[in-house]
C-alpha atoms as a PDB file:
ATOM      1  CA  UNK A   1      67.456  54.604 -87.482  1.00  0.00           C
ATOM      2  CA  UNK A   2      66.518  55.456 -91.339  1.00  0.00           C
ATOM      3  CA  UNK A   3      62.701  56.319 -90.067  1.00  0.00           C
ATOM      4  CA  UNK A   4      61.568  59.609 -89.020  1.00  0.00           C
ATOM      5  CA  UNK A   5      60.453  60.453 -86.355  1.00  0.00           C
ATOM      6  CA  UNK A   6      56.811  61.369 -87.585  1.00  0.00           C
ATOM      7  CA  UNK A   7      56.932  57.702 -89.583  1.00  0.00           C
ATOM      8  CA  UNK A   8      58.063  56.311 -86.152  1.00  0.00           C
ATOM      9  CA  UNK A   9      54.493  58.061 -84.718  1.00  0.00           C
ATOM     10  CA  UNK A  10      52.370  56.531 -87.430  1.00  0.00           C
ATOM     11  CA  UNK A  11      53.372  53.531 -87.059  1.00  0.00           C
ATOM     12  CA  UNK A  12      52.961  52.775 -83.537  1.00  0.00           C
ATOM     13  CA  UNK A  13      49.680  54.862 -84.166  1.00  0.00           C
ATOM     14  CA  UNK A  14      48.545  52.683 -86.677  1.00  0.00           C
ATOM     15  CA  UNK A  15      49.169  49.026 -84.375  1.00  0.00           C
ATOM     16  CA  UNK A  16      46.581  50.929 -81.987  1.00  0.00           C
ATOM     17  CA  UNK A  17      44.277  51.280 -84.712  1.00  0.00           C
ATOM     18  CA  UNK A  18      44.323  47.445 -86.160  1.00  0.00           C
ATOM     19  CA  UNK A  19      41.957  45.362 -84.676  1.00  0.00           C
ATOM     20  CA  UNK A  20      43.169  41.972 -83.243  1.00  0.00           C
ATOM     21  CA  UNK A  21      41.588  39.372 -84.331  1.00  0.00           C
ATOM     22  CA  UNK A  22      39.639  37.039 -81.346  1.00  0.00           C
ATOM     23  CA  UNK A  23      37.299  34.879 -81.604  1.00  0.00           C
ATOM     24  CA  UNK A  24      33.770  35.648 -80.118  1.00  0.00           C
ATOM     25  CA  UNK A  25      32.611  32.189 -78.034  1.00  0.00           C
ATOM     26  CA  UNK A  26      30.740  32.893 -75.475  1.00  0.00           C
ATOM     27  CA  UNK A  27      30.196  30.168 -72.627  1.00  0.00           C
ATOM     28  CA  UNK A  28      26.661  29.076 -72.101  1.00  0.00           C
ATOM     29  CA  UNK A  29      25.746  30.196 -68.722  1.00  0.00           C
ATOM     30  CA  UNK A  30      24.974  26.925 -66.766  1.00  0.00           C
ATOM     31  CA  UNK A  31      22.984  26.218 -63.376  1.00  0.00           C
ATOM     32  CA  UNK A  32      24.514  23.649 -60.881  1.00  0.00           C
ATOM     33  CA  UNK A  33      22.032  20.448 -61.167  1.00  0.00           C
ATOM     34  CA  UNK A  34      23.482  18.973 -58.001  1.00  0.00           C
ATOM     35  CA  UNK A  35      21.522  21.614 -55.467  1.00  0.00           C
ATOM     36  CA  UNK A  36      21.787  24.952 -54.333  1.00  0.00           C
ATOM     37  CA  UNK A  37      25.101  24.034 -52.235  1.00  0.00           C
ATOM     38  CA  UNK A  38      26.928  25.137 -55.312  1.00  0.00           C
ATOM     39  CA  UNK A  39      25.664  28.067 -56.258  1.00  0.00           C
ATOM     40  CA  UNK A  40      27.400  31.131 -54.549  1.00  0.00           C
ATOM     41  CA  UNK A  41      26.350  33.115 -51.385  1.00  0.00           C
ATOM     42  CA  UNK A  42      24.150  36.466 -51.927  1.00  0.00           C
ATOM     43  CA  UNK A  43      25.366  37.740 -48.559  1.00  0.00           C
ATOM     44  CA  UNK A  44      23.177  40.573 -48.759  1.00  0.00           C
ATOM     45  CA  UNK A  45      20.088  38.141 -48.540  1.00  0.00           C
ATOM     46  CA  UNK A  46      20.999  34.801 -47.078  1.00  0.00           C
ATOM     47  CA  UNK A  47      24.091  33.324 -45.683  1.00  0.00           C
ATOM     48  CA  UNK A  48      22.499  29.886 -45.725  1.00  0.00           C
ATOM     49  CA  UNK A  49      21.812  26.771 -48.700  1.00  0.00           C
ATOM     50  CA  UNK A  50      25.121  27.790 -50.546  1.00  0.00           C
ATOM     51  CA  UNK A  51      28.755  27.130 -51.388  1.00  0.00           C
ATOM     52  CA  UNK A  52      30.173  29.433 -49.197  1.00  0.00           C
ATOM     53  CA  UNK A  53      27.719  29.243 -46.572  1.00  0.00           C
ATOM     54  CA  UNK A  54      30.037  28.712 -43.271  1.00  0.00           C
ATOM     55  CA  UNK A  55      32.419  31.129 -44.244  1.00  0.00           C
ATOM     56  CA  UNK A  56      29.847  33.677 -44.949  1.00  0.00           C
ATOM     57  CA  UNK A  57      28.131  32.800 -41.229  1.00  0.00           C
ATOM     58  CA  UNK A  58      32.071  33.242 -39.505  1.00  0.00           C
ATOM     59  CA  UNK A  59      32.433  36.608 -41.572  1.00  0.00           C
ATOM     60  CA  UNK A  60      29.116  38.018 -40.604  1.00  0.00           C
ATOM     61  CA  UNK A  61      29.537  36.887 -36.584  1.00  0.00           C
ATOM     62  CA  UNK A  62      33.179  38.621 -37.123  1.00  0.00           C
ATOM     63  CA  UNK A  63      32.125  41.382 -37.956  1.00  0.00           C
ATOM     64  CA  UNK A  64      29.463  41.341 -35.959  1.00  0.00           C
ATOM     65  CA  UNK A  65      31.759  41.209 -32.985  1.00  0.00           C
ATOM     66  CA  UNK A  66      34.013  44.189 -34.444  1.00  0.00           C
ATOM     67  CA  UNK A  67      30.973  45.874 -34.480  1.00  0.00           C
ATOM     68  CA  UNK A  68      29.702  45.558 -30.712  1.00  0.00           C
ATOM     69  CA  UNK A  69      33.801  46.248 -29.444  1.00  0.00           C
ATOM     70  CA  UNK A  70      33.323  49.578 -31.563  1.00  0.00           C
ATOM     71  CA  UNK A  71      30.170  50.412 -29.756  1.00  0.00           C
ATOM     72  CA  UNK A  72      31.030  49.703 -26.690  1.00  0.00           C
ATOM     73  CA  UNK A  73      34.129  52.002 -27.338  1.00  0.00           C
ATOM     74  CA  UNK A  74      32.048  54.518 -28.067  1.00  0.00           C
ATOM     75  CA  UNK A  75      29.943  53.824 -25.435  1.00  0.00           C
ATOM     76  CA  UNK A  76      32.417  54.471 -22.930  1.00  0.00           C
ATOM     77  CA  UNK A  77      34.293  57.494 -24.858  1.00  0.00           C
ATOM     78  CA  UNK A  78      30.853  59.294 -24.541  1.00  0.00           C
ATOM     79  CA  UNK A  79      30.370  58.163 -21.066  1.00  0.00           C
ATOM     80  CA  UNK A  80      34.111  59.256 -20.001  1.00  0.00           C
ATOM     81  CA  UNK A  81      33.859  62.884 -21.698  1.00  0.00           C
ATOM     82  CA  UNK A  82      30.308  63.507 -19.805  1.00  0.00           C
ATOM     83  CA  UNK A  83      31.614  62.486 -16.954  1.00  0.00           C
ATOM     84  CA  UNK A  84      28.900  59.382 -16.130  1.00  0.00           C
ATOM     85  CA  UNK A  85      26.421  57.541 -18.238  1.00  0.00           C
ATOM     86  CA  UNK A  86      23.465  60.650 -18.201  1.00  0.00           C
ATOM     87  CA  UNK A  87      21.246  61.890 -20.446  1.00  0.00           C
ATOM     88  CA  UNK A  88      23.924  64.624 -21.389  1.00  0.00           C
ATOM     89  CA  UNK A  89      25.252  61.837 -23.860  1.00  0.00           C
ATOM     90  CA  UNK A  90      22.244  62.712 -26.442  1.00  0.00           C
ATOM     91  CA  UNK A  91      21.085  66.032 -24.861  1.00  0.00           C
ATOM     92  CA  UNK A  92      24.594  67.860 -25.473  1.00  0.00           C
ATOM     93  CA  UNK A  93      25.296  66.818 -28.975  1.00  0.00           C
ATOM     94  CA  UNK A  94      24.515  70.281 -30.281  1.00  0.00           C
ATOM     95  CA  UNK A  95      25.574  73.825 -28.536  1.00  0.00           C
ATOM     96  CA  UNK A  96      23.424  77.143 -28.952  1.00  0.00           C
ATOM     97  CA  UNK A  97      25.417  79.867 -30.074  1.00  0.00           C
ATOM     98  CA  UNK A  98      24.342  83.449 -31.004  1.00  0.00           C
ATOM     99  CA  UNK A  99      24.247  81.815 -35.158  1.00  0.00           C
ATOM    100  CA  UNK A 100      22.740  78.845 -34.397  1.00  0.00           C
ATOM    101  CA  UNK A 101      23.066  75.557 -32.975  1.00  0.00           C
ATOM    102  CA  UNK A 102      26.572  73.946 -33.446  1.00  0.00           C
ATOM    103  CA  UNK A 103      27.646  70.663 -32.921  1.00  0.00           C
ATOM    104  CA  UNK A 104      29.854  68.822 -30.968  1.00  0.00           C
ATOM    105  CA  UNK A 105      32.666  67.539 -33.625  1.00  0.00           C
ATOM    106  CA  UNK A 106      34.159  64.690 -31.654  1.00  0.00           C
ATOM    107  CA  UNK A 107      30.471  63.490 -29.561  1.00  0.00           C
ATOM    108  CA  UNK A 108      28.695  63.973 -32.815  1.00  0.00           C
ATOM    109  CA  UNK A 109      31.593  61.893 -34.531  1.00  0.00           C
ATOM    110  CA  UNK A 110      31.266  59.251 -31.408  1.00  0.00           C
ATOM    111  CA  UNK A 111      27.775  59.140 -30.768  1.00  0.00           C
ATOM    112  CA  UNK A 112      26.367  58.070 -34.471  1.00  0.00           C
ATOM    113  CA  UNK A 113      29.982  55.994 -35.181  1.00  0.00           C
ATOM    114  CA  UNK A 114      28.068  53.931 -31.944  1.00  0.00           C
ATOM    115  CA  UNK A 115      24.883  53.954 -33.446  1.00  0.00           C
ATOM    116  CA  UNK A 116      25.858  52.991 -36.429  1.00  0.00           C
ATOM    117  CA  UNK A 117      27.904  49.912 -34.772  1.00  0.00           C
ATOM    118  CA  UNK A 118      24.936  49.029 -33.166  1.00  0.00           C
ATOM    119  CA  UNK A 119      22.279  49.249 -36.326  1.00  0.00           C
ATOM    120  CA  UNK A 120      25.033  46.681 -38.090  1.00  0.00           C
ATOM    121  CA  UNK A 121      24.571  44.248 -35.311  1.00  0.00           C
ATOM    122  CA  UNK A 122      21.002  44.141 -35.824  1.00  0.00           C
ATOM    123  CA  UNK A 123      21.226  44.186 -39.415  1.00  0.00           C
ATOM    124  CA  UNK A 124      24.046  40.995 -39.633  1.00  0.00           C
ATOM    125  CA  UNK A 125      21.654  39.091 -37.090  1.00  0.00           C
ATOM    126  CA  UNK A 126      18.632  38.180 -39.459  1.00  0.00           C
ATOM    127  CA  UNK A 127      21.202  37.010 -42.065  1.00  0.00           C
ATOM    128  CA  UNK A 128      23.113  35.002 -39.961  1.00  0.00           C
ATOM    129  CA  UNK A 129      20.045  33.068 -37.947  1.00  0.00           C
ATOM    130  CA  UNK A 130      18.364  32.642 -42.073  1.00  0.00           C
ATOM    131  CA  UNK A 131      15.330  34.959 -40.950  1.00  0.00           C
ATOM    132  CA  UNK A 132      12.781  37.159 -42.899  1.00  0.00           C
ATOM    133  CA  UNK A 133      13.648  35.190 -46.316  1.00  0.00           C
ATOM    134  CA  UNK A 134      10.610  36.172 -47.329  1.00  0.00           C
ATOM    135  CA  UNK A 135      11.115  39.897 -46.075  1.00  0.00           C
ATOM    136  CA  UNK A 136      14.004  41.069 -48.867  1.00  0.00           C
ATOM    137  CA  UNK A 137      12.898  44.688 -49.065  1.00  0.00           C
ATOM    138  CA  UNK A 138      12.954  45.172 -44.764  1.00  0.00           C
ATOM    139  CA  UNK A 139      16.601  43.424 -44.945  1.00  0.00           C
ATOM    140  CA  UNK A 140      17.826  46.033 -48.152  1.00  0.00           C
ATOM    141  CA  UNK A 141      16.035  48.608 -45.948  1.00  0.00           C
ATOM    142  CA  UNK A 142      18.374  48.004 -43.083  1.00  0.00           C
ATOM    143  CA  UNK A 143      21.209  47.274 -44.955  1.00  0.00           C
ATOM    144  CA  UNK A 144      20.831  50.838 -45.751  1.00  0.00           C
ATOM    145  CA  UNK A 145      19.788  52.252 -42.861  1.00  0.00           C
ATOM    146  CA  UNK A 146      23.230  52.551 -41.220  1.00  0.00           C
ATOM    147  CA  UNK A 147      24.972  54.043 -43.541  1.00  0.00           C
END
């Protein structure tokens, strides 16, 4: 308890400013030689010829099927507030008023959560069946699309 406090705050200063010494080895990045079955799933791309490939395929069909119980939630939330499956469902998104046209917070909010649902679907199912490999900027183009 001899040390001041200010020596006490120049101290523990000064450990924050000496660098550690570590040595700087870098691994040498490697590619798998025995196939592609090692090499880790782009999921975005291709859920098929690598390591992870069934477990990619079960998480895609997952939520896949999260995605079409969420539509059809919607589906039916729309269809129970209009009363009946009609063209209402679209037509009645948006209300005139004397400033504009307003929308409908909770259809609007139901109607494009569904939509969106349903884009995923069609987005998961070219990945899953190993389709339009050759396509990459059409599959990053719906990836995005739903958002």
């Amino acid at each position: 308890m001899a040390e001041t406090i200010t020596s006490t705050i120049i101290t523990a200063t000064h450990t924050f400013l000496v660098p550690i010494e570590t040595h700087t080895m870098a691994p040498t990045p490697t590619i798998p030689q025995n196939g592609p079955e090692e090499l880790l799933c782009d999921w975005i791309r291709s859920a098929a010829d690598c390591r992870d490939q069934e477990f990619i395929r079960h998480l895609l069909v997952t939520s896949s099927v999260m995605h079409g119980i969420a539509f059809l939630f919607c589906l039916w939330l729309l269809t129970y507030r209009n009363r009946g499956f009609n063209s209402k469902i679209v037509t009645e998104l948006f209300v005139v008023v004397g400033t504009g046209v307003r929308p409908k917070p909770m259809d609007c909010i139901t109607f494009f959560s569904g939509l969106a649902s349903l884009i995923k679907i069609f987005v998961n199912i070219p990945i899953i069946t190993d389709t339009w490999n050759d396509k990459l900027w059409l599959r990053i183009v719906l990836e995005q699309f739903y958002w």
